[in-house]
Protein backbone atom coordinates (compact mmCIF):
# COMPACT_ATOMS: atom_id res chain seq x y z
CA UNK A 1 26.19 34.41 -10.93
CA UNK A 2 23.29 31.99 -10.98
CA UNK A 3 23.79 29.00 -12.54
CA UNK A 4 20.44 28.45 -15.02
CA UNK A 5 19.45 24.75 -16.25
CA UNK A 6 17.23 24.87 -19.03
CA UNK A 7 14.78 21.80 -19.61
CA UNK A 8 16.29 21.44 -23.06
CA UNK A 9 19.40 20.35 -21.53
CA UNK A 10 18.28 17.04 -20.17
CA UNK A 11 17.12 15.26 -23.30
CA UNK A 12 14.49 12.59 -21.34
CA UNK A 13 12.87 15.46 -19.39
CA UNK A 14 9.67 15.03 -21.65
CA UNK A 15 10.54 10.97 -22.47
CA UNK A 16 11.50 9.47 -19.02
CA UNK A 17 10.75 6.14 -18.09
CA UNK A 18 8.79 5.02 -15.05
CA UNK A 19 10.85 3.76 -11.99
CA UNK A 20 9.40 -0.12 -10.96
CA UNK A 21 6.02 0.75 -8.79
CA UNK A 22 4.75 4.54 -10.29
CA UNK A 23 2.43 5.03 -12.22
CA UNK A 24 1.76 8.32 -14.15
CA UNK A 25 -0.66 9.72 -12.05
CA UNK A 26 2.31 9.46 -9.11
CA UNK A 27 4.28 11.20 -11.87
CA UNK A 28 2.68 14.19 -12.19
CA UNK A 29 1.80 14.82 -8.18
CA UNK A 30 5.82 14.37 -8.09
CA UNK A 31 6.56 16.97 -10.96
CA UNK A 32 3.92 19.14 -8.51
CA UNK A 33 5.74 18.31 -5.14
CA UNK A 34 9.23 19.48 -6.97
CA UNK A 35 7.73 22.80 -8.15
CA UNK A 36 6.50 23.25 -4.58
CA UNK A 37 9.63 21.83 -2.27
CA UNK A 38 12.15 21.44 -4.77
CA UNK A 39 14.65 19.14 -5.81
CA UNK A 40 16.66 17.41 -2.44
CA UNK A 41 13.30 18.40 -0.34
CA UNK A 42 13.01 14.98 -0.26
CA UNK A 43 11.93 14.67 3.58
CA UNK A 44 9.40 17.25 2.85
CA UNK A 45 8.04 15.54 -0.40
CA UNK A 46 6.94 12.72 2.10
CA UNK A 47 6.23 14.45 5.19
CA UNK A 48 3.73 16.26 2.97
CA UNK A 49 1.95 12.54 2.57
CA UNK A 50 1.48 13.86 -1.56
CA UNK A 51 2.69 10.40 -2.18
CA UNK A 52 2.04 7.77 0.08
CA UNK A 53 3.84 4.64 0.61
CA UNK A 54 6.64 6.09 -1.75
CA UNK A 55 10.23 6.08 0.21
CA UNK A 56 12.66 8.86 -0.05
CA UNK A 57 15.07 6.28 -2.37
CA UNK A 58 11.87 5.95 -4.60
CA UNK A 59 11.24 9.50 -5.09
CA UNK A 60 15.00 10.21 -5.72
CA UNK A 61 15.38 7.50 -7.94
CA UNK A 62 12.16 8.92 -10.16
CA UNK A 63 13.38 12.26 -9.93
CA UNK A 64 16.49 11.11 -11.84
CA UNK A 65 14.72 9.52 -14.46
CA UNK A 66 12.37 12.66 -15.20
CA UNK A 67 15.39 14.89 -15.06
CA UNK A 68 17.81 12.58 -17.05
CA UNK A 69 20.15 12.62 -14.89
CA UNK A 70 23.69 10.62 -12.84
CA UNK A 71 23.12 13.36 -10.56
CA UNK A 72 21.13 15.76 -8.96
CA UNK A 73 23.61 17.97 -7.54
CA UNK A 74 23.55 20.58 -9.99
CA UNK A 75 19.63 20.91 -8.98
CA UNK A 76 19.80 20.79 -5.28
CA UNK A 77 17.20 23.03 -4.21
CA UNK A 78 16.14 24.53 -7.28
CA UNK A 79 12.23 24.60 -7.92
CA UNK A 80 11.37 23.22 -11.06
CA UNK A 81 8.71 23.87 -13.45
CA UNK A 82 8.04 20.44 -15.11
């Protein structure tokens, strides 16, 4: 059985805040890069150079704050329509 996350389940997924250094442009080429890799594809996120200068840490760390989230494990791999 597949576990299914629905967006309505992470109450900041449409009112996250900006981690220190992105701006929204960055934002949405990130939201892009997760519906492509998916989440934990961090090391393709920047190998793809989609968002240069930004660190693995700094993409994680964003990716928290758009999903709402402690943790990401429960979306490990999953590709996500933001």
């Amino acid at each position: 059985m597949t576990k299914r996350i629905e967006h309505n389940q992470s109450k900041s997924l449409w009112n996250y805040t900006l981690s220190p250094g992105w701006k929204p442009e960055e934002v949405s080429i990130l939201k892009l890069a997760l519906m492509k890799f998916g989440v934990g594809k961090w090391k393709k996120i920047v190998k793809s150079k989609c968002l240069s200068g930004k660190s693995i840490g700094q993409i994680y760390m964003q990716t928290q704050r758009l999903l709402g989230q402690q943790s990401l494990g429960d979306f490990m791999g999953l590709h996500l329509n933001l």
